[in-house]
Protein backbone atom coordinates (compact mmCIF):
# COMPACT_ATOMS: atom_id res chain seq x y z
CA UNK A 1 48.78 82.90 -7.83
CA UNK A 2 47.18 84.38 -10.86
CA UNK A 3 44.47 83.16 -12.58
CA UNK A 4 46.89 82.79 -15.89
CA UNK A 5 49.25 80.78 -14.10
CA UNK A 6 46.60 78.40 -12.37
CA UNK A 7 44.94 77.85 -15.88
CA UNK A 8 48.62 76.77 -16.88
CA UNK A 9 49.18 74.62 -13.93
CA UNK A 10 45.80 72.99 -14.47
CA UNK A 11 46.30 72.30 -17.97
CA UNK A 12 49.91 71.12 -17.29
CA UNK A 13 48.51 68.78 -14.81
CA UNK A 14 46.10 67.06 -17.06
CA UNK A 15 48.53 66.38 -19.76
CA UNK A 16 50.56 64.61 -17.44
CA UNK A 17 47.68 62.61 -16.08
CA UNK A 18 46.61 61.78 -19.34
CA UNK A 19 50.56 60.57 -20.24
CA UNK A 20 50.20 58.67 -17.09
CA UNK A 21 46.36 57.04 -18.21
CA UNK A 22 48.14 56.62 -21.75
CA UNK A 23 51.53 54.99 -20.08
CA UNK A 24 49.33 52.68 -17.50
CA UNK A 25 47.38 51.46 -20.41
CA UNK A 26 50.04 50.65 -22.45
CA UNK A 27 51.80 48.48 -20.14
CA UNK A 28 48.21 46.57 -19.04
CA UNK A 29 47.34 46.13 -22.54
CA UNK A 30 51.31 45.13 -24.22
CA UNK A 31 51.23 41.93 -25.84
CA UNK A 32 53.50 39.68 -27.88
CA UNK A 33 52.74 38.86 -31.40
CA UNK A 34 54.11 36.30 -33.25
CA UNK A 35 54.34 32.47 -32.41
CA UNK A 36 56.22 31.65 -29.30
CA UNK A 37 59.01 29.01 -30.19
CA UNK A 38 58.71 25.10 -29.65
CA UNK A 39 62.16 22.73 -30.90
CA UNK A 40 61.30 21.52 -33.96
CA UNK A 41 60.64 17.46 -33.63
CA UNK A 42 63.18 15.23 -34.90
CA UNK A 43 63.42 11.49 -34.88
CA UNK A 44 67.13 10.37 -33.48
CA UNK A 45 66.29 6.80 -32.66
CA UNK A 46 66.75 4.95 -29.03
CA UNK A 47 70.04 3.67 -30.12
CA UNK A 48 72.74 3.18 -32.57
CA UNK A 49 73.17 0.49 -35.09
CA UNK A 50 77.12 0.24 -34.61
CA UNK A 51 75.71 -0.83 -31.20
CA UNK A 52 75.38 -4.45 -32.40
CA UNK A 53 79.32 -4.54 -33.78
CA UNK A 54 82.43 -5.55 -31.24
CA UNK A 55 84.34 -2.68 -29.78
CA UNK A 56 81.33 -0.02 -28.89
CA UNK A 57 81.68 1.03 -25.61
CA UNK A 58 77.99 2.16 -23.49
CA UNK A 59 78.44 5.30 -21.30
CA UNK A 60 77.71 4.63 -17.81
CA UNK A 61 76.41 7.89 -16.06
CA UNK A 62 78.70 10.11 -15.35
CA UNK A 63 81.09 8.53 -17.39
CA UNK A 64 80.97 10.97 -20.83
CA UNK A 65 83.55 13.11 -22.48
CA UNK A 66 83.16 16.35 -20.33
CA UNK A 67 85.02 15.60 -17.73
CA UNK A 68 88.51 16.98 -18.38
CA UNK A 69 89.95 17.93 -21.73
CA UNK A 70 89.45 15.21 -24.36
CA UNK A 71 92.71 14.74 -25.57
CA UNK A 72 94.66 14.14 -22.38
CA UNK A 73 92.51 10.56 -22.53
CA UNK A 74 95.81 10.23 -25.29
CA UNK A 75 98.33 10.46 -22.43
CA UNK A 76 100.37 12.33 -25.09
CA UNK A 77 102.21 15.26 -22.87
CA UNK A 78 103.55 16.91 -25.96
CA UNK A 79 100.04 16.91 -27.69
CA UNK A 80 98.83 19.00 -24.47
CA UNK A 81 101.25 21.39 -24.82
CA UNK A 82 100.22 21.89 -28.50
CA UNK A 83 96.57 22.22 -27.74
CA UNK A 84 97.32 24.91 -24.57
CA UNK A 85 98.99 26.69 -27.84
CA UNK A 86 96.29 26.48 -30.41
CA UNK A 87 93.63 27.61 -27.41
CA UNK A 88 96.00 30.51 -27.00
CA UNK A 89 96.43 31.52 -30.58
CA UNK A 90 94.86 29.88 -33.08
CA UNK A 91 93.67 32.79 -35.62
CA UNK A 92 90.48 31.01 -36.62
CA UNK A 93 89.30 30.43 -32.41
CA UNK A 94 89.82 34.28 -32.40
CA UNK A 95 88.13 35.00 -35.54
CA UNK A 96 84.92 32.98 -33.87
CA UNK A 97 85.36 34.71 -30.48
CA UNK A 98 85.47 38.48 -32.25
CA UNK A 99 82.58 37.67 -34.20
CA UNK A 100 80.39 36.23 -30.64
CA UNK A 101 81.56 39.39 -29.16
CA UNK A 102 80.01 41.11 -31.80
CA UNK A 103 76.99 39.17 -31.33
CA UNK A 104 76.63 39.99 -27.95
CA UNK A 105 77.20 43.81 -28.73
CA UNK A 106 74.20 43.34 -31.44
CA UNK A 107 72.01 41.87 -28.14
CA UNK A 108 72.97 45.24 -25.98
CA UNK A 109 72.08 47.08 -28.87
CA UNK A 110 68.86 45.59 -29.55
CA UNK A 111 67.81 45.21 -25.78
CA UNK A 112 68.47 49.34 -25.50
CA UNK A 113 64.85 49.47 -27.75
CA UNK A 114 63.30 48.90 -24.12
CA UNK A 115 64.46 52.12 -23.00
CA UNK A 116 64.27 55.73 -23.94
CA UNK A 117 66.48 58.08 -25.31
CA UNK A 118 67.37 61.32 -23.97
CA UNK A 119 68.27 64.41 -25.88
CA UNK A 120 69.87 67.52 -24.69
CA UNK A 121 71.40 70.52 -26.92
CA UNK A 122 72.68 74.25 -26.28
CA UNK A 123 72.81 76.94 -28.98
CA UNK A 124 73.76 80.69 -29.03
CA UNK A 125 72.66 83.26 -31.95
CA UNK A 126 73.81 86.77 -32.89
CA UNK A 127 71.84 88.76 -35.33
CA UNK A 128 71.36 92.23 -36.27
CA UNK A 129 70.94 94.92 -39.27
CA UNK A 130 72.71 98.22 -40.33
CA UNK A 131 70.08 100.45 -38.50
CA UNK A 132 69.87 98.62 -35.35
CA UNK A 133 72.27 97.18 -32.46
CA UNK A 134 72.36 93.40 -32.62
CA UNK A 135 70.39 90.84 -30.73
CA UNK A 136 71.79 87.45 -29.00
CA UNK A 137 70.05 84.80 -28.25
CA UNK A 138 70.67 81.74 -25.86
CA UNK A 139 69.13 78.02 -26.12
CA UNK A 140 69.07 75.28 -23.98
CA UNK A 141 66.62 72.33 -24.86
CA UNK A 142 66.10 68.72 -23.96
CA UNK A 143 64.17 65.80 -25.25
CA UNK A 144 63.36 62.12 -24.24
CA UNK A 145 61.37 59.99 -26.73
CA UNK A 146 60.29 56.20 -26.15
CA UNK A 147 58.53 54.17 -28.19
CA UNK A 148 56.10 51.61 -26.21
CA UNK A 149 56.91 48.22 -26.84
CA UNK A 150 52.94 47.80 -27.51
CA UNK A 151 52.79 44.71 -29.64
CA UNK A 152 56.56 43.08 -28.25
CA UNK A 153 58.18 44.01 -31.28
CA UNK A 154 61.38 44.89 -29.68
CA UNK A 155 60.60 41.47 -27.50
CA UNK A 156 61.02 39.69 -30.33
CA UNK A 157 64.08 41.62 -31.87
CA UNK A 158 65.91 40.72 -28.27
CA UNK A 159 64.59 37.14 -28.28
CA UNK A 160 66.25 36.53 -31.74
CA UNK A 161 68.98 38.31 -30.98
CA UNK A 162 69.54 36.29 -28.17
CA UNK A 163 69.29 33.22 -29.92
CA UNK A 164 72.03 34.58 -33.04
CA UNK A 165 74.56 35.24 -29.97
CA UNK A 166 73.38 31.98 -28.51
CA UNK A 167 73.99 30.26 -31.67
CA UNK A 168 77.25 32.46 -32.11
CA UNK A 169 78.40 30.69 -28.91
CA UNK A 170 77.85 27.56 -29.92
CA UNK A 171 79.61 28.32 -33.68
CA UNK A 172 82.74 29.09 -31.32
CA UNK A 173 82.27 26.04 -29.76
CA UNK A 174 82.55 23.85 -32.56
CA UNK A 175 85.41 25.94 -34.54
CA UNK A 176 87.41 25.20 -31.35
CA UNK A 177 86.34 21.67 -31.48
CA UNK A 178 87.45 21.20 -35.06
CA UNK A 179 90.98 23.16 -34.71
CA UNK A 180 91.56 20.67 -31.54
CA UNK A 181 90.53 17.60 -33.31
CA UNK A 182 92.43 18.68 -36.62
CA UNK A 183 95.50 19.35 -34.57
CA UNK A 184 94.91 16.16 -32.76
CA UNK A 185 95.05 13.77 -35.88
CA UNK A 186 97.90 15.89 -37.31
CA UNK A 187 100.17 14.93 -34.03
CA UNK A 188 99.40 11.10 -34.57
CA UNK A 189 100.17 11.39 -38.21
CA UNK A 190 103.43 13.01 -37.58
CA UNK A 191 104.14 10.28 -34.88
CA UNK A 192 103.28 7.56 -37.03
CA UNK A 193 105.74 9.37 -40.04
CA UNK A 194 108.19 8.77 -37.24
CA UNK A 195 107.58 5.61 -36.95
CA UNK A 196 107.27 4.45 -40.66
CA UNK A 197 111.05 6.37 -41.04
CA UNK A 198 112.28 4.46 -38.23
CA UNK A 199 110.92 1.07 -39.91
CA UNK A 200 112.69 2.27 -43.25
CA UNK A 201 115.95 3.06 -41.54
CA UNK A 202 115.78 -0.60 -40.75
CA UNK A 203 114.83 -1.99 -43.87
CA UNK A 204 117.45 0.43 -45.58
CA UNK A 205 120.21 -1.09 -42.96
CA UNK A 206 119.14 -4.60 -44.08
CA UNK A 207 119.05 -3.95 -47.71
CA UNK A 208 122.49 -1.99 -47.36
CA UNK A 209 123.70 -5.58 -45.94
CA UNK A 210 122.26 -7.51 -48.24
CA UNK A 211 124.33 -4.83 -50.77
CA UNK A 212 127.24 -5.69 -49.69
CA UNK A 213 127.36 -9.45 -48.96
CA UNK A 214 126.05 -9.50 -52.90
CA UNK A 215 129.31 -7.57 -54.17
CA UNK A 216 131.39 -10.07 -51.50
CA UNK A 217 129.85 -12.92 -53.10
CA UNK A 218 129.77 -11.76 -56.46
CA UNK A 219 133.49 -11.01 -56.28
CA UNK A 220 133.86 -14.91 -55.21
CA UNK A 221 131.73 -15.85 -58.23
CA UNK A 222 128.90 -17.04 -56.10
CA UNK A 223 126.26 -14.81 -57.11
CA UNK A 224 125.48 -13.46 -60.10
CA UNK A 225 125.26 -9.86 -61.65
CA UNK A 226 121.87 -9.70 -61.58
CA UNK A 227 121.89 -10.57 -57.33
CA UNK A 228 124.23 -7.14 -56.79
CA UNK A 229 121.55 -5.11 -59.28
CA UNK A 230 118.34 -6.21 -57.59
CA UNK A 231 120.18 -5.49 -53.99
CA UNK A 232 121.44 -2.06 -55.52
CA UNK A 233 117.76 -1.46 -56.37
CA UNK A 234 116.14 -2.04 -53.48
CA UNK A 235 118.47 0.34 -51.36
CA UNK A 236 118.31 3.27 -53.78
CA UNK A 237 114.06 2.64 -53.73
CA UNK A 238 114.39 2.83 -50.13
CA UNK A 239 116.67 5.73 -49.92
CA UNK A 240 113.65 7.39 -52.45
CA UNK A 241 110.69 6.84 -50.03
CA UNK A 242 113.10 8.08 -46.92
CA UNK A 243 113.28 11.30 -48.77
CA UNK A 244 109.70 11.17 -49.54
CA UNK A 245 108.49 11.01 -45.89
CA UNK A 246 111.03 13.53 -44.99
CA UNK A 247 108.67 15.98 -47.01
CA UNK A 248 105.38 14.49 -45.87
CA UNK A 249 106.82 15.06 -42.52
CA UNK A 250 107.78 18.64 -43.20
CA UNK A 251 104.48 19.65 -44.54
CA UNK A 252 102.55 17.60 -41.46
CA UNK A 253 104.32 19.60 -38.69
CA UNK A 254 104.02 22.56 -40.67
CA UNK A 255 100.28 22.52 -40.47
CA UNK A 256 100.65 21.95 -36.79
CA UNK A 257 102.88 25.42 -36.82
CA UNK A 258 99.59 27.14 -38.48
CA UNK A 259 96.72 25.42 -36.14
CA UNK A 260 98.74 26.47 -32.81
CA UNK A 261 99.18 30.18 -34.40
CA UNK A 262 103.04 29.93 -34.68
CA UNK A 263 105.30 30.72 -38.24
CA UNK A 264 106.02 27.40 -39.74
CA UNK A 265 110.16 28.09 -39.21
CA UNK A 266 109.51 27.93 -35.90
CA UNK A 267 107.95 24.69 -35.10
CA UNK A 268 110.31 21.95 -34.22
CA UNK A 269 109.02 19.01 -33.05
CA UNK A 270 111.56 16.54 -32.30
CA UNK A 271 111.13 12.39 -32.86
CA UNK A 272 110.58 10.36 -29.87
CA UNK A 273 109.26 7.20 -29.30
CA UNK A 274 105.86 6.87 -29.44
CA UNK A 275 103.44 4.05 -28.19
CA UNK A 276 99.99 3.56 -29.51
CA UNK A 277 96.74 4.21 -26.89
CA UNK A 278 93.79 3.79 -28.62
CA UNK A 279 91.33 4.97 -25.54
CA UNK A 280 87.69 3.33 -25.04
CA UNK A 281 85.63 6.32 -26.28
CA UNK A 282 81.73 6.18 -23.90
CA UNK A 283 79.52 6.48 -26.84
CA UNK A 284 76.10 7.59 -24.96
CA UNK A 285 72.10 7.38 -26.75
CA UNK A 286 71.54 9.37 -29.74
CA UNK A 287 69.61 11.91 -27.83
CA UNK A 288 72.54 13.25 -25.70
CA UNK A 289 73.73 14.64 -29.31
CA UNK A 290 71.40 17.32 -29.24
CA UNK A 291 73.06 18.98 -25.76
CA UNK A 292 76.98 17.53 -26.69
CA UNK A 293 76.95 18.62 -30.80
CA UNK A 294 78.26 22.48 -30.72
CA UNK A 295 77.11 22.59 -34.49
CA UNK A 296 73.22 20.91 -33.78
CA UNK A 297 73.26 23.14 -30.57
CA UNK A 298 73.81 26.57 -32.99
CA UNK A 299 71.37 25.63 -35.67
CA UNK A 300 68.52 24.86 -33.01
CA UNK A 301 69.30 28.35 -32.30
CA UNK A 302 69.48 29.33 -35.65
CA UNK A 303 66.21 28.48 -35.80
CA UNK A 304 64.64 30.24 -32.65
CA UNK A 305 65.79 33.54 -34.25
CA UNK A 306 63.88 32.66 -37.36
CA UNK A 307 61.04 32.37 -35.38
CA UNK A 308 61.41 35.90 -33.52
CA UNK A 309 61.86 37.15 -36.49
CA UNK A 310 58.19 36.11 -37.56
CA UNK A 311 56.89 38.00 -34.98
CA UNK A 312 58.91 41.00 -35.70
CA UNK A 313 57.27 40.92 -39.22
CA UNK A 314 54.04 40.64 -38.00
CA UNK A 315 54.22 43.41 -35.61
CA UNK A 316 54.27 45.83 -38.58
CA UNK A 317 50.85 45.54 -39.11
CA UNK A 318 50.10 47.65 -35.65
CA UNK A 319 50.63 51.09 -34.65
CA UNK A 320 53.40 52.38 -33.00
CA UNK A 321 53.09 54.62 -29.79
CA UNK A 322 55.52 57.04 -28.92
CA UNK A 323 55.71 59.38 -25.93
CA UNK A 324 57.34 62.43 -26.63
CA UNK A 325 58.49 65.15 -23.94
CA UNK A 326 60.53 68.17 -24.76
CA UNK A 327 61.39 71.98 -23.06
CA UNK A 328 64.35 74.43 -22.52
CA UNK A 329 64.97 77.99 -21.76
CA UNK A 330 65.31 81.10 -23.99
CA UNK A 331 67.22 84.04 -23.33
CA UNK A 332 68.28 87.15 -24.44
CA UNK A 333 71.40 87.63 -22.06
CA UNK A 334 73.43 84.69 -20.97
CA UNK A 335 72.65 85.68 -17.27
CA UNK A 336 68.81 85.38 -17.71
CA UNK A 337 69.72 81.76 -19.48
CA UNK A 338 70.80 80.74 -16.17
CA UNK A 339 68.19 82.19 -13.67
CA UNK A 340 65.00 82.01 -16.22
CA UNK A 341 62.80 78.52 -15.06
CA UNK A 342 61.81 76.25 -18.11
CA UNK A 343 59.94 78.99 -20.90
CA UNK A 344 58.98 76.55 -23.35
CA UNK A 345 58.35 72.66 -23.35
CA UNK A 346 55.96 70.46 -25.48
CA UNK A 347 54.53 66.62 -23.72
CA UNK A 348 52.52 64.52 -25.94
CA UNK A 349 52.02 60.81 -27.62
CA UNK A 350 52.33 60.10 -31.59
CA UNK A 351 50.41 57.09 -32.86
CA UNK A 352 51.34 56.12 -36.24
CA UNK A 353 50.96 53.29 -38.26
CA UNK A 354 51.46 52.46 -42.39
CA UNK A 355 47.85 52.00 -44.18
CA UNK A 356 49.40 50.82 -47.44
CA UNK A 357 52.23 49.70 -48.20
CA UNK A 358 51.40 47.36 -51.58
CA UNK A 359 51.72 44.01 -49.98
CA UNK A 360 55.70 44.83 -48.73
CA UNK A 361 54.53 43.91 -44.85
CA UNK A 362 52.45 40.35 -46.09
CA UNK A 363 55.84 39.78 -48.03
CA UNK A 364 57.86 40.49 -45.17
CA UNK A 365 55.66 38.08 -43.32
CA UNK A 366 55.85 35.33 -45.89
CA UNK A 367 59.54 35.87 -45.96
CA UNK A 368 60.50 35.29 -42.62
CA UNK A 369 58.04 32.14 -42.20
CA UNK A 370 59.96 30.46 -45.36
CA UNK A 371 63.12 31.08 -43.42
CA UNK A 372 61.88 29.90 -40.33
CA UNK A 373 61.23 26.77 -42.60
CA UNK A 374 64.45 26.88 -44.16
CA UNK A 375 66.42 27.07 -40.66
CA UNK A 376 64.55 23.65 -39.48
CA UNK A 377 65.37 22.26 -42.71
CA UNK A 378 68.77 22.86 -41.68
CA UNK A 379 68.92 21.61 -38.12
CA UNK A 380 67.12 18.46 -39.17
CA UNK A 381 69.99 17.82 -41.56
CA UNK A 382 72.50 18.75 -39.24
CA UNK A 383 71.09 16.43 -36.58
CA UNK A 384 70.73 13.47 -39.11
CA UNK A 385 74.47 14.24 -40.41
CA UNK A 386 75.18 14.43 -36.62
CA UNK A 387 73.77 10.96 -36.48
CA UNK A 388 75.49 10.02 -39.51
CA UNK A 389 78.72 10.51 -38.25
CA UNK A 390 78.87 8.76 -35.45
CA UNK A 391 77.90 5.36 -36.96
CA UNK A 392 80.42 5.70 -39.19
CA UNK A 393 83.21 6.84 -36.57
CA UNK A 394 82.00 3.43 -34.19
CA UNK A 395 81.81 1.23 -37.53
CA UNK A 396 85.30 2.50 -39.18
CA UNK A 397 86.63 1.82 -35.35
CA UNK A 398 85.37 -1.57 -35.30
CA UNK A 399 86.14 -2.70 -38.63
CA UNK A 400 89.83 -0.96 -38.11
CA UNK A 401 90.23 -2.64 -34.63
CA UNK A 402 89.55 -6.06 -36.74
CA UNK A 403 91.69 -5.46 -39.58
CA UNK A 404 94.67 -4.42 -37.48
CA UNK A 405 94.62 -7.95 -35.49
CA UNK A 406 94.53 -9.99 -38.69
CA UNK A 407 97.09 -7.54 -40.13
CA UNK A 408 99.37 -8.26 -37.25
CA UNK A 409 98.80 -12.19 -37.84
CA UNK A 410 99.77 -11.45 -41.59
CA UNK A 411 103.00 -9.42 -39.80
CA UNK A 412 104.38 -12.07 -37.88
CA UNK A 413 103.93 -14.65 -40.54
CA UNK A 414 105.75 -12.51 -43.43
CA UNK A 415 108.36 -11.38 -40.46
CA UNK A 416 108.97 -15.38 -40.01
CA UNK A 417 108.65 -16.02 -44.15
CA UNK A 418 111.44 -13.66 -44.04
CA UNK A 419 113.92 -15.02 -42.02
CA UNK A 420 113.48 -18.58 -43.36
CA UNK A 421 114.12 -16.99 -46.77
CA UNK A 422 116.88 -15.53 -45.64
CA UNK A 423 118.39 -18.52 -44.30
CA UNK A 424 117.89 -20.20 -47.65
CA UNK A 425 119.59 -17.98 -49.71
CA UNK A 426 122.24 -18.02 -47.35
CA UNK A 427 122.77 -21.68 -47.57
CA UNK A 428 122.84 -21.26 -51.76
CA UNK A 429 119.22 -22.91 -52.33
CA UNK A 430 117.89 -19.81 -53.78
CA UNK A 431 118.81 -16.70 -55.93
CA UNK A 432 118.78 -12.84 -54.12
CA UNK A 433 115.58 -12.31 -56.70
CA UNK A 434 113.30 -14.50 -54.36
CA UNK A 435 114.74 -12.31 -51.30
CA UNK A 436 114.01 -9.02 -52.84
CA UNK A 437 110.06 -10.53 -53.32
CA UNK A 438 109.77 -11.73 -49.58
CA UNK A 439 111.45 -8.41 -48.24
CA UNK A 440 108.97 -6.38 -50.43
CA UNK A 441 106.38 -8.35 -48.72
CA UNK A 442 106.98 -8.28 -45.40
CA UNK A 443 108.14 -4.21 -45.43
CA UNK A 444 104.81 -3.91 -46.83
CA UNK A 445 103.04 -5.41 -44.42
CA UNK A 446 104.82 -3.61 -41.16
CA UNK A 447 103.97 -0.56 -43.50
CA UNK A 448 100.55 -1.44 -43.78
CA UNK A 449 99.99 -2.31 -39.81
CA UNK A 450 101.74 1.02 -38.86
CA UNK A 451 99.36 2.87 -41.35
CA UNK A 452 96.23 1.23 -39.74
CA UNK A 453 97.12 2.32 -35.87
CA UNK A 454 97.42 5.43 -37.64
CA UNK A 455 93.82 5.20 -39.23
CA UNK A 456 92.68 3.83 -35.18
CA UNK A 457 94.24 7.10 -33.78
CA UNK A 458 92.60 9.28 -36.57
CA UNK A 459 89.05 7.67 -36.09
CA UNK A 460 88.92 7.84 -32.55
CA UNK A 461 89.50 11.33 -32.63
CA UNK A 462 86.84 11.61 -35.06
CA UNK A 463 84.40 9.93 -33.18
CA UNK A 464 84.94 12.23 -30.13
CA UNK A 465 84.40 15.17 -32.53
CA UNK A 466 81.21 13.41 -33.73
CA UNK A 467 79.99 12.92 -30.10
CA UNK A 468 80.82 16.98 -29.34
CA UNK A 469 83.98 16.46 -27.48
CA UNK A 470 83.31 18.01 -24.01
CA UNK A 471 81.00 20.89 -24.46
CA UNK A 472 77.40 20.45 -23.78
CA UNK A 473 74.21 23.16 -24.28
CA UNK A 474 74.50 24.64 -20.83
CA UNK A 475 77.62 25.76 -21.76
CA UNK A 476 76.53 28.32 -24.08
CA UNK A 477 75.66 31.60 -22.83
C-alpha cells in the first residue's frame, strides 16, 4: 500500500470515528423540550342532580350501554335494518372516516422525521468544440442526510400528531353517534305519524257518521241546519290535517332516505303497527363521561396536541444537527463507470441554528401556549355541556314519564265524556254543537298522549347520545 493511499485510509477512518463520537453523543445527550402533558382538571361532581327525581335508573357494573348496539334495546327490527344502512353509507360517516385516514397518513408522515433520507441520481454529459473531438462524461452519486432529533422536536411533532388522529378518531366516533341517534328519533317520529293518521282515520269515520245521521235527521226535521254545517265542518277539518300529516310524513321518511345514503324516491317504508318500548336507560357517575363522550374524548385530545405543539415551538431556540454523507463515481467511458470504485464522496455534520429572528420564535412560543389555553377552554366546556345534557335528558324523561300518566287519566275521562255526550244527543237532550266541543276535546287529548310517547321515544334516545352511546376511550386508536 502506498503511503498516499494509507494517509487516505487514515484520514477516512477518523472522519468516521468522529461521525460515530458525534452520533453516540447525540443519542446520550437527546432530550425533550417542552412540557410533558397532564389532563387538564375538571370538576364533574360525584353524582347527578336528576338522581333525586323518579324514573333514573343507577348502572350496576357491567350493566352500561356498550354491550351490543344501542338501538336494538328498541326491539324495532326495521330500525336495525336502517342503521346496518346508514353504517354502510351514510356520506357524512365517510366524510369523517376519509378525513381520520388522512390523519393517520399526517402521523406516518410526521413519524418518517425519525429516519433519514436517501438520495441517489445518475447523469451523462457530452461536450465538445469545433477544434477538438468531444468529451462524455458519466455520473453516478448518492446521498443520505438525517437530522438528529437533538432537542425531541420531531418527538413532539409525532406526539401531537398522534393526539390530532387520536382526536380524529374520536370526531368519527361521535359523527356516527349523531347520524344513528338522528336516524333513530326520525323512525319513532315516522311511527308515531302513523299512528296519529290511524287515530284521524277514526275520528274522520266518526265524524263522517255523525255527517250523515245529521242530513237523516235534518231531512226528518229533527235537527237543525246549523247540526249538518258544524258536522260538515268537522269532517272537511279532518280531511285537512290527514293531508297535512301525509306531507309531514313524506318529508320525515325522506330524511331517513338521506341519513341511510339512499335517493329519497327510493325509500319506502311501509305502516305497521307499532307498540311503544320506552327502555330503562343505566345512567352511570358523571365521571364515566369522560371515557363514554366521543366529543369530550376528541377535545382532551385536542388539547394534548396543543401541548406538543409548545414544545415544538420551543425547540426552535436550539441548533439543529445534521449528518450528511455523500459519494459516486466519475467516468469518462461508460465501461470505466461500471468498474471504477467510489472517486469522490464528502461525510460530515452541519450545526445550524437562527441568532435573530426579531422576536418571530418568542411569538411562536406565546402562540402555541394561548392555544394550548384555548383548547382546555374548550374541553372544559365540552365536559360541562356534556354534563349539561344529561340532566336535562334524565329530567325531560322524568317529567315526560309523569305527564304522560296524567295525560292518559285526562284520555280515558274525555274518551268516557264522549260517549255519554254522545248518548245525549242521541236521546234529543242536546244540540250536535255540544258534540262537536266534546269530540274536539277528546281527539285532542289522544293527539296530545300520542305526541308525548313520541317526545319519551325522542328523549331516551337523546339521553343515550348524551351518555356516548356505546363507544368508550379505549376504543380510539
Amino acid at each position: 500500500m502506498s503511503e498516499a493511499s494509507s494517509n487516505d485510509s487514515r484520514v477516512t477512518g477518523r472522519h468516521f470515528s468522529w461521525v460515530a463520537a458525534m452520533l453516540a453523543l447525540a443519542l446520550l445527550s437527546a432530550c425533550t423540550v417542552g412540557p410533558d402533558y397532564v389532563r387538564p382538571a375538571q370538576e364533574l361532581g360525584l353524582s347527578y342532580k336528576a338522581e333525586k327525581v323518579d324514573g333514573w335508573v343507577q348502572a350496576r357494573p357491567g350493566d352500561d350501554l356498550s354491550k351490543g348496539n344501542w338501538w336494538e334495546r328498541f326491539n324495532e327490527p326495521v330500525l336495525n335494518g336502517l342503521m346496518a344502512q346508514l353504517n354502510a353509507s351514510n356520506q357524512n360517516i365517510a366524510q369523517a372516516v376519509a378525513r381520520y385516514d388522512a390523519a393517520r397518513a399526517l402521523t406516518a408522515q410526521t413519524r418518517s422525521g425519525f429516519f433519514p433520507v436517501l438520495g441517489a441520481g445518475a447523469g451523462y454529459d457530452r461536450s465538445g468544440g469545433s477544434n477538438r473531438s468531444g468529451t462524455s462524461q458519466y455520473d453516478l452519486s448518492g446521498s443520505l442526510n438525517w437530522e438528529l432529533d437533538l432537542w425531541g422536536k420531531v418527538r413532539r411533532q409525532v406526539q401531537g400528531q398522534q393526539a390530532a388522529q387520536q382526536a380524529s378518531a374520536a370526531d368519527l366516533a361521535n359523527v356516527r353517534l349523531s347520524m344513528q341517534s338522528e336516524l333513530a328519533q326520525n323512525y319513532f317520529t315516522l311511527r308515531m305519524i302513523d299512528e296519529q293518521k290511524r287515530l284521524l282515520e277514526r275520528t274522520l269515520q266518526a265524524y263522517e257518521r255523525s255527517l250523515q245521521m245529521n242530513r237523516n235527521r235534518y231531512a226528518q226535521g229533527v235537527s237543525a241546519r246549523g247540526d249538518v254545517v258544524a258536522a260538515m265542518a268537522q269532517v272537511n277539518n279532518a280531511r285537512a290535517q290527514a293531508i297535512d300529516i301525509e306531507a309531514e310524513r313524506a318529508r320525515t321518511e325522506n330524511a331517513i332516505a338521506v341519513l341511510t345514503g339512499q335517493l329519497p324516491s327510493g325509500m319506502n317504508i311501509a305502516p305497521v303497527a307499532f307498540e311503544v318500548k320506552v327502555p330503562a336507560i343505566p345512567v352511570s357517575v358523571p365521571a364515566t363521561l369522560l371515557q363514554r363522550r366521543p366529543d369530550v374524548a376528541s377535545a382532551e385530545r385536542r388539547v394534548a396536541q396543543a401541548n406538543a405543539d409548545i414544545g415544538v415551538a420551543q425547540s426552535a431556540w436550539f441548533p439543529d444537527l445534521n449528518l450528511g454523507l455523500s459519494g459516486g463515481l466519475q467516468a469518462a467511458t461508460f465501461s470505466d463507470w461500471i468498474s471504477s470504485p467510489l472517486n469522490f464522496w464528502s461525510l460530515g455534520p452541519t450545526l445550524a441554528m437562527t441568532l435573530l429572528d426579531g422576536g418571530a420564535r418568542a411569538a411562536s412560543i406565546n402562540y402555541a401556549k394561548a392555544s394550548y389555553q384555548a383548547e382546555v377552554a374548550g374541553y372544559r366546556q365540552t365536559v360541562l355541556a356534556a354534563l349539561q345534557e344529561v340532566e336535562n335528558a334524565i329530567s325531560t324523561l322524568s317529567v315526560l314519564n309523569r305527564e304522560l300518566k296524567v295525560q292518559l287519566q285526562a284520555l280515558a275521562a274525555s274518551r268516557e265524556s264522549l260517549q255519554i255526550t254522545r248518548n245525549q244527543f242521541a236521546a234529543g237532550l242536546i244540540d250536535y254543537l255540544s258534540v262537536v266541543q266534546v269530540e274536539a276535546s277528546a281527539y285532542a287529548a289522544e293527539r296530545t298522549a300520542l305526541q308525548l310517547e313520541n317526545q319519551r321515544l325522542n328523549t331516551t334516545v337523546d339521553l343515550i347520545k348524551a351518555l356516548g352511546g356505546g363507544w368508550s376511550e379505549p376504543l380510539t386508536p
